[in-house]
PDB file of N, CA and C in Angstrom:
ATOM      1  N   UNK A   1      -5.327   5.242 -15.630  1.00  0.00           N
ATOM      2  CA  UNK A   1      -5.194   6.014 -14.406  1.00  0.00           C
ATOM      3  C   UNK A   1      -5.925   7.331 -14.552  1.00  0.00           C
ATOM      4  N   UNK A   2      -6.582   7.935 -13.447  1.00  0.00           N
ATOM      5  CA  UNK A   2      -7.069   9.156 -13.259  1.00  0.00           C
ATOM      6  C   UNK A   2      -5.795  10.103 -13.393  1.00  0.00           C
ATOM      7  N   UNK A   3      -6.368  11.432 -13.815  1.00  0.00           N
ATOM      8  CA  UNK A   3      -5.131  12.619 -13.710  1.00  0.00           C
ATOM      9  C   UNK A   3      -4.669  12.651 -12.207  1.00  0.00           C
ATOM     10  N   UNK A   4      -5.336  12.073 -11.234  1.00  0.00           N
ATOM     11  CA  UNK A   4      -4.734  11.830  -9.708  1.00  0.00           C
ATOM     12  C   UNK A   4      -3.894  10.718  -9.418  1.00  0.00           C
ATOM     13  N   UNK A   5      -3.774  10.639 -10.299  1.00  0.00           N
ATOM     14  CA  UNK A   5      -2.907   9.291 -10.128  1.00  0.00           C
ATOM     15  C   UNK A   5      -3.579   7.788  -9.666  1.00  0.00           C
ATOM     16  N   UNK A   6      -4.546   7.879  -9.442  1.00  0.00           N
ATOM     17  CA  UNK A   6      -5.463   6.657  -9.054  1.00  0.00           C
ATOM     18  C   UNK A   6      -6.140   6.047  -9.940  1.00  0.00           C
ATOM     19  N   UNK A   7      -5.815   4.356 -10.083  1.00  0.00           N
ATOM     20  CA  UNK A   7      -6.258   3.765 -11.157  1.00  0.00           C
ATOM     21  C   UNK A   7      -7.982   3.826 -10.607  1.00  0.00           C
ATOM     22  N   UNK A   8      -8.385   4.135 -12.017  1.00  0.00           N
ATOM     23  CA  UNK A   8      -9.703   4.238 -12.172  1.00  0.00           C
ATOM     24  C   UNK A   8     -10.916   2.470 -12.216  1.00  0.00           C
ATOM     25  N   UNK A   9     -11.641   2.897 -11.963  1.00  0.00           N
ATOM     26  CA  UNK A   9     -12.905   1.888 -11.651  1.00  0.00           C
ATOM     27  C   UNK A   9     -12.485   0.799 -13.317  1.00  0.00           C
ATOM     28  N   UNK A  10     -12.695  -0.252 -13.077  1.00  0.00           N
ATOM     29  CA  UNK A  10     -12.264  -1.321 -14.704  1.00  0.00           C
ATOM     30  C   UNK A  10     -10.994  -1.011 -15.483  1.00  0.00           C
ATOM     31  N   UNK A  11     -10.318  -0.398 -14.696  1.00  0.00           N
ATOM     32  CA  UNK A  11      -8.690  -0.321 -15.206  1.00  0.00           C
ATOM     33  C   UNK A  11      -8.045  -1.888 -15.309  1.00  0.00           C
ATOM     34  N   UNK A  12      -7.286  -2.203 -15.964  1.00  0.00           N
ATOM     35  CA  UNK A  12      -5.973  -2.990 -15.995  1.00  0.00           C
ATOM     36  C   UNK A  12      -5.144  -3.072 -14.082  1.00  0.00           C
ATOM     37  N   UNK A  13      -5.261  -1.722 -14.303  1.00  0.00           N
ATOM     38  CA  UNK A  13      -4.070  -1.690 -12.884  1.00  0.00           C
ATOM     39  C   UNK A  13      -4.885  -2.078 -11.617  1.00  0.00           C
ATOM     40  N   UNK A  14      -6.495  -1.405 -11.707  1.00  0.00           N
ATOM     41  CA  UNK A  14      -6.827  -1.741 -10.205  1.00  0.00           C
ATOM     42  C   UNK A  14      -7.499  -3.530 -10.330  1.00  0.00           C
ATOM     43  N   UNK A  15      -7.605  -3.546 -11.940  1.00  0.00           N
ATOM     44  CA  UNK A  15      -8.367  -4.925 -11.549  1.00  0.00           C
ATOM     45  C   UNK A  15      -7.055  -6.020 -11.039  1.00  0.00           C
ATOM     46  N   UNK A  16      -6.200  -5.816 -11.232  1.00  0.00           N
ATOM     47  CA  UNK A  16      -4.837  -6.639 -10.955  1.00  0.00           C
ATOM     48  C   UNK A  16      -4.504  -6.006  -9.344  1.00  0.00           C
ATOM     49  N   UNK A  17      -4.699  -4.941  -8.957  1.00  0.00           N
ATOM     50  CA  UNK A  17      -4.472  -4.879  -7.373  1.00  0.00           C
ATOM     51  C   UNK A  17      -5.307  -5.629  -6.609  1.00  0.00           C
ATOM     52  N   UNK A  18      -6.963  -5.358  -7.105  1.00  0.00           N
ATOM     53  CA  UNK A  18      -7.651  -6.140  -6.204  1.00  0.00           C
ATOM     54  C   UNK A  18      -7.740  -7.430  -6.748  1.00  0.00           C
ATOM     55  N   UNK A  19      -7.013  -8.360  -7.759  1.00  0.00           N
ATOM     56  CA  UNK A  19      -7.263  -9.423  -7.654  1.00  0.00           C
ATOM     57  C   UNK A  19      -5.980 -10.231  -6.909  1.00  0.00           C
ATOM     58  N   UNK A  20      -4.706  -9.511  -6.425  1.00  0.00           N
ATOM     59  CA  UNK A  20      -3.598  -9.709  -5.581  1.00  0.00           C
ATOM     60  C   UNK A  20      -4.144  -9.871  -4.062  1.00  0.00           C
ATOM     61  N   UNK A  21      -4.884  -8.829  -3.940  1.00  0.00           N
ATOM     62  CA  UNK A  21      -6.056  -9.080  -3.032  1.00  0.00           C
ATOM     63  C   UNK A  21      -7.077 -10.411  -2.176  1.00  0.00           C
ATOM     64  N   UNK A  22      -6.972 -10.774  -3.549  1.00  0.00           N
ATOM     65  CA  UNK A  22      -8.260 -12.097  -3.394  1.00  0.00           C
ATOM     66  C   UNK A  22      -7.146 -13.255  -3.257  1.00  0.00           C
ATOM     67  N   UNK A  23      -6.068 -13.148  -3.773  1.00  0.00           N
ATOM     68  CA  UNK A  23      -5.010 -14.558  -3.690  1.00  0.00           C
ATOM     69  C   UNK A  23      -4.432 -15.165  -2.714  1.00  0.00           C
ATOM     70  N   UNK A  24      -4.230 -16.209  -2.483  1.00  0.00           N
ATOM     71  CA  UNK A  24      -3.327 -16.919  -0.962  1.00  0.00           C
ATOM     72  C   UNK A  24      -2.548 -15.822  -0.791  1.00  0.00           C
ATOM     73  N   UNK A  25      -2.000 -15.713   0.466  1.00  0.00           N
ATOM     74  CA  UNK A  25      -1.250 -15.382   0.836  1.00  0.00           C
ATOM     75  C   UNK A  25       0.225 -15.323   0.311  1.00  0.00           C
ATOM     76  N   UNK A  26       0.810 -16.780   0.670  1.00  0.00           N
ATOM     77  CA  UNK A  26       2.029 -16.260  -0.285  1.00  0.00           C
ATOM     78  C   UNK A  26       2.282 -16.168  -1.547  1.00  0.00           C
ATOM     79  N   UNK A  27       1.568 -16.308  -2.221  1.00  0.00           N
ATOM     80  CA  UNK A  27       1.306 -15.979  -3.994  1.00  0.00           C
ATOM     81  C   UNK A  27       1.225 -14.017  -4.136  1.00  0.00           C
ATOM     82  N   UNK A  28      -0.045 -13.703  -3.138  1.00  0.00           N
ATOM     83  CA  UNK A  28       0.042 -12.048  -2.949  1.00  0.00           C
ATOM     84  C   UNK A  28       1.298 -11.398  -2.729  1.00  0.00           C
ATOM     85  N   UNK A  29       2.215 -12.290  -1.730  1.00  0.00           N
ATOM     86  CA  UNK A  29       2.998 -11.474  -1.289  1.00  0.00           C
ATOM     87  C   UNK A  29       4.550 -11.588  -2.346  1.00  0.00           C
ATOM     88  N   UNK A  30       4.432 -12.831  -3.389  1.00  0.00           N
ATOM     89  CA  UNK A  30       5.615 -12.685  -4.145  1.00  0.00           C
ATOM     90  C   UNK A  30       5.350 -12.105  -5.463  1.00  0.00           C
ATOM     91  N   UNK A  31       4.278 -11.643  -5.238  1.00  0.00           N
ATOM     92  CA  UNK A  31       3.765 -10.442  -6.043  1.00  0.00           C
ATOM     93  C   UNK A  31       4.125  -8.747  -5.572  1.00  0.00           C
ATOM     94  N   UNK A  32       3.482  -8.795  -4.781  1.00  0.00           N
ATOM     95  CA  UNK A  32       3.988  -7.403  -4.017  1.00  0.00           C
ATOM     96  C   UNK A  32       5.444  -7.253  -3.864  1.00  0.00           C
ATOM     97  N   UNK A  33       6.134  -7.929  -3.780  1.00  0.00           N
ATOM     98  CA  UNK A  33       7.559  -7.806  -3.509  1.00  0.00           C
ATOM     99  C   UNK A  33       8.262  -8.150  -4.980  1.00  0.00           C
ATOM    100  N   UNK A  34       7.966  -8.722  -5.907  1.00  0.00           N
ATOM    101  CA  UNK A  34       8.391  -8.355  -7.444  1.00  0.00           C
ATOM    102  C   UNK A  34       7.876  -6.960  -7.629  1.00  0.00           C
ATOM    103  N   UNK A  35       7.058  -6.348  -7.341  1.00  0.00           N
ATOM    104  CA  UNK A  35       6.243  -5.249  -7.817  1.00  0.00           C
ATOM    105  C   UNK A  35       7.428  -4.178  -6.670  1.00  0.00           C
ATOM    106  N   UNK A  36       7.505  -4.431  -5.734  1.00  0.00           N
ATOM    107  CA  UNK A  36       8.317  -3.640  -4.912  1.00  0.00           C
ATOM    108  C   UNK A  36       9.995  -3.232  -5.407  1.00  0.00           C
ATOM    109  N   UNK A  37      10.103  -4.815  -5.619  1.00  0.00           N
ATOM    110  CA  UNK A  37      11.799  -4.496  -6.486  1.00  0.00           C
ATOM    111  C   UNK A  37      11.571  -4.012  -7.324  1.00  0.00           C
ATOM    112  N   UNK A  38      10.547  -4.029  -8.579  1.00  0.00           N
ATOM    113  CA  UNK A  38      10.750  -3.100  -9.785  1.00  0.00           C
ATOM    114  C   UNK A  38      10.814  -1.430  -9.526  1.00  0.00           C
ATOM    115  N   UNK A  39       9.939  -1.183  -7.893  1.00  0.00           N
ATOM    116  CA  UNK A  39       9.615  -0.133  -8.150  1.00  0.00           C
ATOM    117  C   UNK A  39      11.661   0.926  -7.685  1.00  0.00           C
ATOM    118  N   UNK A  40      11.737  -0.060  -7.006  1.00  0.00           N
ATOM    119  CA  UNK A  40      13.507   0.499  -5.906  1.00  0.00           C
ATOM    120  C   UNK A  40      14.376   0.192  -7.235  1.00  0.00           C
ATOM    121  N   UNK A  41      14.118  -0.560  -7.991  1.00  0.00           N
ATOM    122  CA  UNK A  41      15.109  -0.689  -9.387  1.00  0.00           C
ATOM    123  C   UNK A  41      14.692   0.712 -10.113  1.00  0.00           C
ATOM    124  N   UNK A  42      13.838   1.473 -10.265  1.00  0.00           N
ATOM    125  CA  UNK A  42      13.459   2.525 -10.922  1.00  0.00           C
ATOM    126  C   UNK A  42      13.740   4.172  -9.923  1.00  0.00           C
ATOM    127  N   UNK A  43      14.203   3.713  -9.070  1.00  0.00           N
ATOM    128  CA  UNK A  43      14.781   4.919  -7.878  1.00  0.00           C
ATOM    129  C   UNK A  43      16.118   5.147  -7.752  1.00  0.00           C
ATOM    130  N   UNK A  44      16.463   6.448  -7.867  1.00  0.00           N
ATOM    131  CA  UNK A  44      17.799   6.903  -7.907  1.00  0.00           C
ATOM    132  C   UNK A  44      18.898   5.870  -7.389  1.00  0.00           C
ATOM    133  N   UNK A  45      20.118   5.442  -7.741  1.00  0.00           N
ATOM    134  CA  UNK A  45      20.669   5.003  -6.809  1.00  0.00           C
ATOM    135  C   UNK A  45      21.024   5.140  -5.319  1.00  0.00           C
ATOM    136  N   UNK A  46      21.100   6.446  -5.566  1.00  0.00           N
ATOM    137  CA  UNK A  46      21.473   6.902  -3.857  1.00  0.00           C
ATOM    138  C   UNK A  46      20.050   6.737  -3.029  1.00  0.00           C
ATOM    139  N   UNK A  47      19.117   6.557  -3.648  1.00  0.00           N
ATOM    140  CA  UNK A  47      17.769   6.399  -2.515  1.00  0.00           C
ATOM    141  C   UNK A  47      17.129   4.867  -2.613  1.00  0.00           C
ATOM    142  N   UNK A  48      18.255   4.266  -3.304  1.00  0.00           N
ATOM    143  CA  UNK A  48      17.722   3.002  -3.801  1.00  0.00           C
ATOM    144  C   UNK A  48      17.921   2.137  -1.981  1.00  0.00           C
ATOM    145  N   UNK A  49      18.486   2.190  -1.396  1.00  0.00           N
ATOM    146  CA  UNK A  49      18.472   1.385   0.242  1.00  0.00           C
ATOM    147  C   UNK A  49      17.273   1.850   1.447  1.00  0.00           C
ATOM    148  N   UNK A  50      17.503   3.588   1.246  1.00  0.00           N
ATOM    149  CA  UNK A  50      16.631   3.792   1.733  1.00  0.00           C
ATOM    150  C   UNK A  50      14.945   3.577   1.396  1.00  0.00           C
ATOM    151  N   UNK A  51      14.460   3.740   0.259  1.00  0.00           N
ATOM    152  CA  UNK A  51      13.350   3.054  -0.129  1.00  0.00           C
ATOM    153  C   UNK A  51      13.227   1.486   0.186  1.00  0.00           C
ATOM    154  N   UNK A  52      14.310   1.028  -0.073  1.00  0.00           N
ATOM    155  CA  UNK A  52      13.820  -0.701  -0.289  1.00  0.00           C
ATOM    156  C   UNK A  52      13.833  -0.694   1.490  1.00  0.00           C
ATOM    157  N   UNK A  53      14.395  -0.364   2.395  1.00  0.00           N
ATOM    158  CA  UNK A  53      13.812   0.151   3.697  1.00  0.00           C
ATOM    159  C   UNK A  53      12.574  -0.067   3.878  1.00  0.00           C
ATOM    160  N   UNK A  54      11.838   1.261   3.616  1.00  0.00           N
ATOM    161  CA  UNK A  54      10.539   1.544   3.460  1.00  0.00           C
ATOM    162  C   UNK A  54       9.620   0.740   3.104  1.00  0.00           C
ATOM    163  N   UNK A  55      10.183   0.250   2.347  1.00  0.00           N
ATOM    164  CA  UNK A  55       8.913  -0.472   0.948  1.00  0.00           C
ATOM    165  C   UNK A  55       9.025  -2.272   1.686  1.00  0.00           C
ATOM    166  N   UNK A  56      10.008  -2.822   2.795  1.00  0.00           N
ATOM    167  CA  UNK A  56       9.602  -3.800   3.526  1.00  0.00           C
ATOM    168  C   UNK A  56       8.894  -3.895   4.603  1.00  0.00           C
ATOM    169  N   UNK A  57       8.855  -2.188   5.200  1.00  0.00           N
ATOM    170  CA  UNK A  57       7.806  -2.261   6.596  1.00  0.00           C
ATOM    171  C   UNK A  57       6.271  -2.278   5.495  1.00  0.00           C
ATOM    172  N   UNK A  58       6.501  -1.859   4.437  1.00  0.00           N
ATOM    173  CA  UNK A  58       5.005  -1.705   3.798  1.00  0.00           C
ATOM    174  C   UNK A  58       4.712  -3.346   3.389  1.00  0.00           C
ATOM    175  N   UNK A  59       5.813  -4.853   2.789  1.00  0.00           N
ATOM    176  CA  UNK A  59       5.455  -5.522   2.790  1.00  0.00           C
ATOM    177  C   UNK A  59       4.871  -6.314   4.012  1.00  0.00           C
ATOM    178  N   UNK A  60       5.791  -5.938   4.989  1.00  0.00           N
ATOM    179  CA  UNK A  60       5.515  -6.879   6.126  1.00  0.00           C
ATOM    180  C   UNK A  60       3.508  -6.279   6.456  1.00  0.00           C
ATOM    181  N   UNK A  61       3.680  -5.261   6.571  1.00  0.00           N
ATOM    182  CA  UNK A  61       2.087  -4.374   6.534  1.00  0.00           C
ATOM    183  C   UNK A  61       0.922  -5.209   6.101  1.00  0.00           C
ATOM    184  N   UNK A  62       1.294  -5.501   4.799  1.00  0.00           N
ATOM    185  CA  UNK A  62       0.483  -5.791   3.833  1.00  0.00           C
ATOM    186  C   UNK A  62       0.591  -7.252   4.352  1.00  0.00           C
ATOM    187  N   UNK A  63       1.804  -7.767   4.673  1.00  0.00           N
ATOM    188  CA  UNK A  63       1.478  -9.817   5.204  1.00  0.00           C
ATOM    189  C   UNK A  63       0.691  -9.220   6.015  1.00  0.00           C
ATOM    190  N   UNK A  64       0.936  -9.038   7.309  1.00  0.00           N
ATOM    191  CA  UNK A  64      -0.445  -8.681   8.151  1.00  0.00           C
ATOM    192  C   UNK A  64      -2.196  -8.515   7.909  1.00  0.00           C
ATOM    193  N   UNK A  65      -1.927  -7.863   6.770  1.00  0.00           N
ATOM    194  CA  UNK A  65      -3.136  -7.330   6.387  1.00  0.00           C
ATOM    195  C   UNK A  65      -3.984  -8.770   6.271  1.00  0.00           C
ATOM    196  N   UNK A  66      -3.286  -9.358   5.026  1.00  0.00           N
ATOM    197  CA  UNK A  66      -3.384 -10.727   4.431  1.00  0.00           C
ATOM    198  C   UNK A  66      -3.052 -11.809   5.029  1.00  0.00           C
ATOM    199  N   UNK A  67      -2.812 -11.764   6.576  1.00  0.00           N
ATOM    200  CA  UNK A  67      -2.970 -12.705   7.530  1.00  0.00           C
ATOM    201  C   UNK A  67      -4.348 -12.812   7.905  1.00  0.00           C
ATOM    202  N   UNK A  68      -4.704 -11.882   8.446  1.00  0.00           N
ATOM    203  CA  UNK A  68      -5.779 -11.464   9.119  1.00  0.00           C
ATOM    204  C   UNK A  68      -7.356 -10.940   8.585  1.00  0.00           C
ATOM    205  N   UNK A  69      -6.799 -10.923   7.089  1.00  0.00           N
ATOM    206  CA  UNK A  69      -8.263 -10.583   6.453  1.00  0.00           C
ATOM    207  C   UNK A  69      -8.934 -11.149   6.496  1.00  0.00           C
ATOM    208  N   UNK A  70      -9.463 -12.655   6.579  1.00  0.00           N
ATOM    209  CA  UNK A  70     -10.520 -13.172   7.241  1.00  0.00           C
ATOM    210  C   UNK A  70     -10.852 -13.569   8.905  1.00  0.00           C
ATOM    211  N   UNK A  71     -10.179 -12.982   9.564  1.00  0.00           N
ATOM    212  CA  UNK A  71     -10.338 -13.721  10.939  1.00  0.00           C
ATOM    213  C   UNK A  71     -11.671 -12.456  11.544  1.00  0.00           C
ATOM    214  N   UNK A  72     -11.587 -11.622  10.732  1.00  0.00           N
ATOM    215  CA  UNK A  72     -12.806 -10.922  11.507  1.00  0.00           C
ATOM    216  C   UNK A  72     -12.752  -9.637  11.622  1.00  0.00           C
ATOM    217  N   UNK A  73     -11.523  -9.198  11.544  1.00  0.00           N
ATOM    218  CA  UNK A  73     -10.700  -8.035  11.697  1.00  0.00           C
ATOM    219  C   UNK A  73     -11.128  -7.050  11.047  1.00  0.00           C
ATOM    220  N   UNK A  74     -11.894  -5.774  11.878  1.00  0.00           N
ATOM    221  CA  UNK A  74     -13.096  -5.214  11.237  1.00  0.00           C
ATOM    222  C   UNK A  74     -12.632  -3.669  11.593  1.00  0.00           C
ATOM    223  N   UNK A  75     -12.827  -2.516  11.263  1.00  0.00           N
ATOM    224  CA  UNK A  75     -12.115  -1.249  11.500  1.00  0.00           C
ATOM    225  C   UNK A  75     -13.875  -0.586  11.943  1.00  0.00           C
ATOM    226  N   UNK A  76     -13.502  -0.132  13.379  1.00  0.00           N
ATOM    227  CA  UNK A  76     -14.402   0.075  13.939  1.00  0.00           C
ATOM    228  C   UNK A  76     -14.471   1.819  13.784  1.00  0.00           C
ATOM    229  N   UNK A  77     -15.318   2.438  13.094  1.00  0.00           N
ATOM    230  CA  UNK A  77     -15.039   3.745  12.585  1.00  0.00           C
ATOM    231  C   UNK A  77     -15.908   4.809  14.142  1.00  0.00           C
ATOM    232  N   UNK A  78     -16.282   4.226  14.876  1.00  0.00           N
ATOM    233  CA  UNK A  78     -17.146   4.960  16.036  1.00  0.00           C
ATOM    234  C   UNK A  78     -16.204   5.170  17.039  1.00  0.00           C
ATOM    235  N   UNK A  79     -14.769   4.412  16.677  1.00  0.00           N
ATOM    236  CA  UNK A  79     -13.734   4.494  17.976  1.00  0.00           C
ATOM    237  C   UNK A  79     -12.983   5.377  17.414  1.00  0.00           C
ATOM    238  N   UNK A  80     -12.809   5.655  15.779  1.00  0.00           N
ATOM    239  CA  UNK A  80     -11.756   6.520  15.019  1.00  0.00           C
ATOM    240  C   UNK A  80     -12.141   7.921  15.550  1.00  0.00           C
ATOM    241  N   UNK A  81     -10.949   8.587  16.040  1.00  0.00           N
ATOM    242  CA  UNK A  81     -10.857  10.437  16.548  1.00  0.00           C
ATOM    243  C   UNK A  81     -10.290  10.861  15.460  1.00  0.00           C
ATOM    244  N   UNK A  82     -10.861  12.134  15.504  1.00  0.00           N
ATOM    245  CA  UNK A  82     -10.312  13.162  14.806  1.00  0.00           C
ATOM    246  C   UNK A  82      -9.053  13.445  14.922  1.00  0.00           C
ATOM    247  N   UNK A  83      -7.945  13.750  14.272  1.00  0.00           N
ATOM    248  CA  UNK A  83      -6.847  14.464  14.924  1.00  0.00           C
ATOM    249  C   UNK A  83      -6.753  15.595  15.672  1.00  0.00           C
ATOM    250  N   UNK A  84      -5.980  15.937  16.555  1.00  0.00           N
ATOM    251  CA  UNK A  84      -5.785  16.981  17.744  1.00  0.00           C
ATOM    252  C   UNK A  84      -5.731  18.132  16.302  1.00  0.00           C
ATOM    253  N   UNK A  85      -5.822  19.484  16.702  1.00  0.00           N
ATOM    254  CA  UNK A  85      -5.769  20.678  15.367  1.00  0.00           C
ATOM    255  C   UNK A  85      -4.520  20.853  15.434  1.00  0.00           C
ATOM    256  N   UNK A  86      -4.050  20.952  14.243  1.00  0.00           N
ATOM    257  CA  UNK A  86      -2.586  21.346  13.633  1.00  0.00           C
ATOM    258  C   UNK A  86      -2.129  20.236  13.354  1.00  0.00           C
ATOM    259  N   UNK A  87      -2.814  19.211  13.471  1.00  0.00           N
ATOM    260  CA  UNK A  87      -1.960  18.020  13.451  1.00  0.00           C
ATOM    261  C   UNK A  87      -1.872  17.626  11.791  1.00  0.00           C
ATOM    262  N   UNK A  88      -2.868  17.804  11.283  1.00  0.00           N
ATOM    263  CA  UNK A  88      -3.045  17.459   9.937  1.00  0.00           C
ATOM    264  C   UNK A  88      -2.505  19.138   8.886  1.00  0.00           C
ATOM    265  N   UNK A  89      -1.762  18.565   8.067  1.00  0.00           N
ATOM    266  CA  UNK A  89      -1.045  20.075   7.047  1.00  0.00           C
ATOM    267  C   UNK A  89      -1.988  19.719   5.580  1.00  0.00           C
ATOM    268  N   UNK A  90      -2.146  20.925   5.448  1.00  0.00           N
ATOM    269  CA  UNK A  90      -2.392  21.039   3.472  1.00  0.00           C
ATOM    270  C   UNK A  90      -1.531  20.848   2.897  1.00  0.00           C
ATOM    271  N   UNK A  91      -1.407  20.019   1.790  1.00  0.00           N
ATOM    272  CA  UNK A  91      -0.333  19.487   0.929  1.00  0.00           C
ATOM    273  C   UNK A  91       0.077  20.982   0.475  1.00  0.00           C
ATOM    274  N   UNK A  92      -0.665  22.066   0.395  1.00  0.00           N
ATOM    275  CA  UNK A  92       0.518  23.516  -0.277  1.00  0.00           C
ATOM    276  C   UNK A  92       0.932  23.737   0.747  1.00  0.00           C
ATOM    277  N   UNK A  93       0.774  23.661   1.816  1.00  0.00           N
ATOM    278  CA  UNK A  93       1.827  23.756   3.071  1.00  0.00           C
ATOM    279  C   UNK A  93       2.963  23.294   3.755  1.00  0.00           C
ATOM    280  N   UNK A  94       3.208  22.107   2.872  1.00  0.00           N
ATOM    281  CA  UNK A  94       3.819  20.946   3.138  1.00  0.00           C
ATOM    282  C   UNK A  94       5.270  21.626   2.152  1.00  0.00           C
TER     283      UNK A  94
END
């Protein structure tokens, strides 16, 4: 991992994200969701419901993603706006 926390280019970690990536569908996703319980097993108890919350709108996200990654489904960056001002904070502001 980078000191940013981001696995770096020929890492262990990203070559195993993007090869979760490349896999059927439901093989990716009983991956992501072992990877999800380990992560709510490692979270306080008291935030342990509310995360595992969270961390299913992010699986269901991710089925989507991996529904649709080949049908064509293309992110058209000429339609993407800027945010309105103020809308976006500096993390020291935060």
């Amino acid at each position: 991992m980078s000191s940013a926390g981001v696995p770096r280019v020929g890492s262990p970690t990203l070559e195993r994200h993007e090869s979760v990536i490349l896999m059927e569908k439901d093989v990716a996703l009983a991956i992501v969701q072992n990877d999800l319980e380990q992560l709510v097993a490692l979270a306080d108890p008291i935030n342990q419901k509310n995360l595992s919350e969270n961390l299913l709108g992010f699986k269901e996200l991710f089925g989507r993603y991996l529904e649709n990654r080949n049908v064509g489904a293309k992110v058209e960056w000429g339609k993407i706006k800027q945010p309105p001002e103020g809308a976006v904070s500096d993390h020291v502001t935060l």
